[in-house]
N, C-alpha and C. Protein backbone atom coordinates (compact mmCIF):
# COMPACT_ATOMS: atom_id res chain seq x y z
N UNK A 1 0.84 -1.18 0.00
CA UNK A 1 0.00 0.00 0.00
C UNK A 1 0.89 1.25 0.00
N UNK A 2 0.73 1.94 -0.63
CA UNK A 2 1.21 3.75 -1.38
C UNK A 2 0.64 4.35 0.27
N UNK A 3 1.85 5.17 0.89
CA UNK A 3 1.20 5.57 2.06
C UNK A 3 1.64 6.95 1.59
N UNK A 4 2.56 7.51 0.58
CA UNK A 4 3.06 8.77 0.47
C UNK A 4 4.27 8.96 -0.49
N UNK A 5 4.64 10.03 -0.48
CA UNK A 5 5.77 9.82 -1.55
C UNK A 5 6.91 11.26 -1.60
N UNK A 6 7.68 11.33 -1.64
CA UNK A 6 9.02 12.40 -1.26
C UNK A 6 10.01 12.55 -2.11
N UNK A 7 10.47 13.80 -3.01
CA UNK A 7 11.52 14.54 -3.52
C UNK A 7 11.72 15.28 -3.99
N UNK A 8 12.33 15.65 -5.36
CA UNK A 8 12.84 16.70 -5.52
C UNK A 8 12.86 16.89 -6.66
N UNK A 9 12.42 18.00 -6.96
CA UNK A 9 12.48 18.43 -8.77
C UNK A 9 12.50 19.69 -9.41
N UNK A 10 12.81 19.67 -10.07
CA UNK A 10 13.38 21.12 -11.15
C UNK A 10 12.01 22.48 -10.94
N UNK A 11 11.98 23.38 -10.67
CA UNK A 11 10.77 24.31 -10.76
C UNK A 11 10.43 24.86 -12.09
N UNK A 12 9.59 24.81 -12.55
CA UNK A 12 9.44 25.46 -14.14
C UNK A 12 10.79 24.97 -14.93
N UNK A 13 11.31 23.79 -14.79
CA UNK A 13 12.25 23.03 -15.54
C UNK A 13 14.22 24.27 -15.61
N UNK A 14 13.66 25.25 -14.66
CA UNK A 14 15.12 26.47 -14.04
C UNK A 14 15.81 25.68 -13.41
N UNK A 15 16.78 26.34 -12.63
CA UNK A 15 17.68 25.43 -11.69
C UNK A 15 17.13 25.63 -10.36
N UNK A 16 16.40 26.48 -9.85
CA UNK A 16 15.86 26.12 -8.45
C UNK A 16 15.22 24.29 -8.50
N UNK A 17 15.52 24.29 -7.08
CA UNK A 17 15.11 22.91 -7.07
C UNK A 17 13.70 22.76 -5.92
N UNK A 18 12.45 22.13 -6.10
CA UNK A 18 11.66 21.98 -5.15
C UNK A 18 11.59 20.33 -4.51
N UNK A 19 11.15 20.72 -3.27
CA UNK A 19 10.68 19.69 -2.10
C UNK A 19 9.53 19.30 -2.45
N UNK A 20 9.57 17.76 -2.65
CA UNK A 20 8.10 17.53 -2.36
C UNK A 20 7.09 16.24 -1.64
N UNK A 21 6.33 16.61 -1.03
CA UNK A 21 6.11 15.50 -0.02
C UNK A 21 4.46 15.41 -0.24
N UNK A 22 4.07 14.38 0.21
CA UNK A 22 2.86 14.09 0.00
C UNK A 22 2.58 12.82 1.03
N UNK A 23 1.79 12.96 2.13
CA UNK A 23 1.27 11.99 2.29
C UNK A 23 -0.67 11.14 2.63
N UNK A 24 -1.07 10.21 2.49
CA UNK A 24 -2.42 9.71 2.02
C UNK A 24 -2.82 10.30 3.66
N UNK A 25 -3.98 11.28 3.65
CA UNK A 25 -4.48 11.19 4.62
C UNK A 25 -4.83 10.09 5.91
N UNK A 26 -5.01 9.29 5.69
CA UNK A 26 -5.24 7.84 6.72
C UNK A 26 -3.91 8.01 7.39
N UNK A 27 -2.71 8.46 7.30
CA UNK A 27 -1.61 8.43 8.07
C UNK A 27 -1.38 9.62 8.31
N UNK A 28 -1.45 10.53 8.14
CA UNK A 28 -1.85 12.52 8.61
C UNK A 28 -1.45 12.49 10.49
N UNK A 29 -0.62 12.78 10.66
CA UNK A 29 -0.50 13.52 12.15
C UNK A 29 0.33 12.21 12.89
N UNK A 30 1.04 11.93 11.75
CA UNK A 30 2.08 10.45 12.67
C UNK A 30 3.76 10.66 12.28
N UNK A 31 4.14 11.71 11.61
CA UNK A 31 5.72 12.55 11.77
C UNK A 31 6.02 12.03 10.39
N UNK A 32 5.17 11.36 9.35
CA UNK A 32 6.05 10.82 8.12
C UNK A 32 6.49 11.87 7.23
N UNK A 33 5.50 12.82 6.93
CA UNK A 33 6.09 13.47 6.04
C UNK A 33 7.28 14.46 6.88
N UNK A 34 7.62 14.77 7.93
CA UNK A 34 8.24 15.33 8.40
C UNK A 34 10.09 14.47 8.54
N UNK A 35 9.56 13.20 8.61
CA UNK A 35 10.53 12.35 8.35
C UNK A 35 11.09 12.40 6.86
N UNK A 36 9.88 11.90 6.36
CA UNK A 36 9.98 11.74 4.46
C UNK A 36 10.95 13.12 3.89
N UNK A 37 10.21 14.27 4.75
CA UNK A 37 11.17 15.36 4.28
C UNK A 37 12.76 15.68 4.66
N UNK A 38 12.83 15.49 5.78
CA UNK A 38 14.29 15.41 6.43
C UNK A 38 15.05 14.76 5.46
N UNK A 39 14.89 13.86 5.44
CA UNK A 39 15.72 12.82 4.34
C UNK A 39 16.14 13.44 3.41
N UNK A 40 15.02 13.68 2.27
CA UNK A 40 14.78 14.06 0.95
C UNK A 40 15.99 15.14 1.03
N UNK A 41 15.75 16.35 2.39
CA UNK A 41 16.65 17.20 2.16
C UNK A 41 18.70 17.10 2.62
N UNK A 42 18.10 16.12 3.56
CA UNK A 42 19.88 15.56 3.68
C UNK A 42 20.25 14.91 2.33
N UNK A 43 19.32 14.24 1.68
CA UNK A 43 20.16 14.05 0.19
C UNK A 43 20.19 14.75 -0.38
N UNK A 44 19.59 15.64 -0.63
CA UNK A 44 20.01 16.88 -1.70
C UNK A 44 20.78 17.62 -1.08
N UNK A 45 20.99 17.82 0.19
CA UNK A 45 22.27 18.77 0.63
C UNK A 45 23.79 18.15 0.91
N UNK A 46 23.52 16.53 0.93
CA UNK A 46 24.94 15.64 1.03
C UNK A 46 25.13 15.65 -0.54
N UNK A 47 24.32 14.23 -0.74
CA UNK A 47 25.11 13.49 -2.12
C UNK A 47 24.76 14.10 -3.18
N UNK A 48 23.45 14.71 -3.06
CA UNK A 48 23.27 15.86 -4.62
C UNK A 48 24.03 16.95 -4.81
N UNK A 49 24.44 17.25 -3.66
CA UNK A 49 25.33 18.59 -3.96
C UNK A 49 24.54 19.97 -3.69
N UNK A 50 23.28 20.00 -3.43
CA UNK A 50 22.70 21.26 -3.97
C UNK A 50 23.18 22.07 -2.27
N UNK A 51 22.58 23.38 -3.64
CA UNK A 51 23.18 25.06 -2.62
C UNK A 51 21.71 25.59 -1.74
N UNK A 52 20.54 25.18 -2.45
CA UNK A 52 19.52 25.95 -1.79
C UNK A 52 18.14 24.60 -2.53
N UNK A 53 17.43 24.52 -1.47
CA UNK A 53 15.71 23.76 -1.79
C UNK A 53 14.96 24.38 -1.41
N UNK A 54 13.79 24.79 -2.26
CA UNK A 54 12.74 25.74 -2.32
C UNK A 54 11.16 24.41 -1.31
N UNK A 55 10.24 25.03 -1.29
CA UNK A 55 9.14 24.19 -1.02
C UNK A 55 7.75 25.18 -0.97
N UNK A 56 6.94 24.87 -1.59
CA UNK A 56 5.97 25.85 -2.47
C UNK A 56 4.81 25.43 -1.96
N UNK A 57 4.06 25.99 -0.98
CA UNK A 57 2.47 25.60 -1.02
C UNK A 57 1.47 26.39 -1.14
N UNK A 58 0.18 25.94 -1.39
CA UNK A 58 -0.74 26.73 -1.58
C UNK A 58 -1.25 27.70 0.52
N UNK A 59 -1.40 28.80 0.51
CA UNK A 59 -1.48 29.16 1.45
C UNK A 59 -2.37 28.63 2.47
N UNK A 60 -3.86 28.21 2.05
CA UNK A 60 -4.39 27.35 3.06
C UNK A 60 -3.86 26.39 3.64
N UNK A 61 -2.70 25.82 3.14
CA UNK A 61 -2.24 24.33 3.18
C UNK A 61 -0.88 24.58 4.72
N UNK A 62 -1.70 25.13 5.88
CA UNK A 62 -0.95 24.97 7.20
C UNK A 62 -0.07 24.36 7.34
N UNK A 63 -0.88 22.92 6.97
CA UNK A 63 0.41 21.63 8.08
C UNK A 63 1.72 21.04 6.69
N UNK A 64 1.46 21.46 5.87
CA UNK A 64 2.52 21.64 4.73
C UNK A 64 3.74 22.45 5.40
N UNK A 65 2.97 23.61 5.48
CA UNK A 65 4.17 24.49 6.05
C UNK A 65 4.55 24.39 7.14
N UNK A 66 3.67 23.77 8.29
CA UNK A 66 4.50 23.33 9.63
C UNK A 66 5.50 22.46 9.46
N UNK A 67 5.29 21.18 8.24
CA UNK A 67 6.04 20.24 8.22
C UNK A 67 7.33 21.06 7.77
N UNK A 68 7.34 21.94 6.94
CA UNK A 68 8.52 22.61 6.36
C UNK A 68 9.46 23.30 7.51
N UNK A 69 8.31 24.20 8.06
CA UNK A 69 9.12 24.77 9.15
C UNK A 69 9.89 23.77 9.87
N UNK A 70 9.53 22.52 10.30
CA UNK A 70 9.45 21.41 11.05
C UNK A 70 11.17 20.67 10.95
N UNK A 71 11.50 21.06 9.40
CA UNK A 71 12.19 20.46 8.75
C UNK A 71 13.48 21.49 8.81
N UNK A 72 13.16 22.81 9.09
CA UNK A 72 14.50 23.93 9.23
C UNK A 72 14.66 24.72 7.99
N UNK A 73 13.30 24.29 7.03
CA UNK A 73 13.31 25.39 6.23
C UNK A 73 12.59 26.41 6.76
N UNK A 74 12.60 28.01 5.51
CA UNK A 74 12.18 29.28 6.35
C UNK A 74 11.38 29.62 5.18
């Protein structure tokens, strides 16, 4: 079973790079995507190399951005 899914990709195909996390409601409020994201961003800041990761949400979307904040982005 697909519980969620996490990484990273080109923005409008530029060199900024975005975060991206998603997980199936039925698991909502149990630290995965907050986990899922940590990761995602220690690999792109170890073995990918990258200088800066963006993460884009729609403004209603709170616990998106808690998870972000969550994660030590600003």
């Amino acid at each position: 079973e697909l519980l969620g899914f996490t990484g990273l990709r080109p923005i409008d195909s530029g060199p900024r790079i975005e975060l991206l996390y998603g997980i199936h409601p039925d698991y909502w409020g149990r630290g995965l995507a907050v986990n899922a994201g940590r990761e995602t961003l220690r690999h792109g800041f170890g073995i990918a190399g990258l200088d800066c990761v963006y993460a884009e949400m729609d403004i209603p979307n709170t616990a998106s951005a808690r998870v972000a904040e969550k994660i030590g982005m600003e």
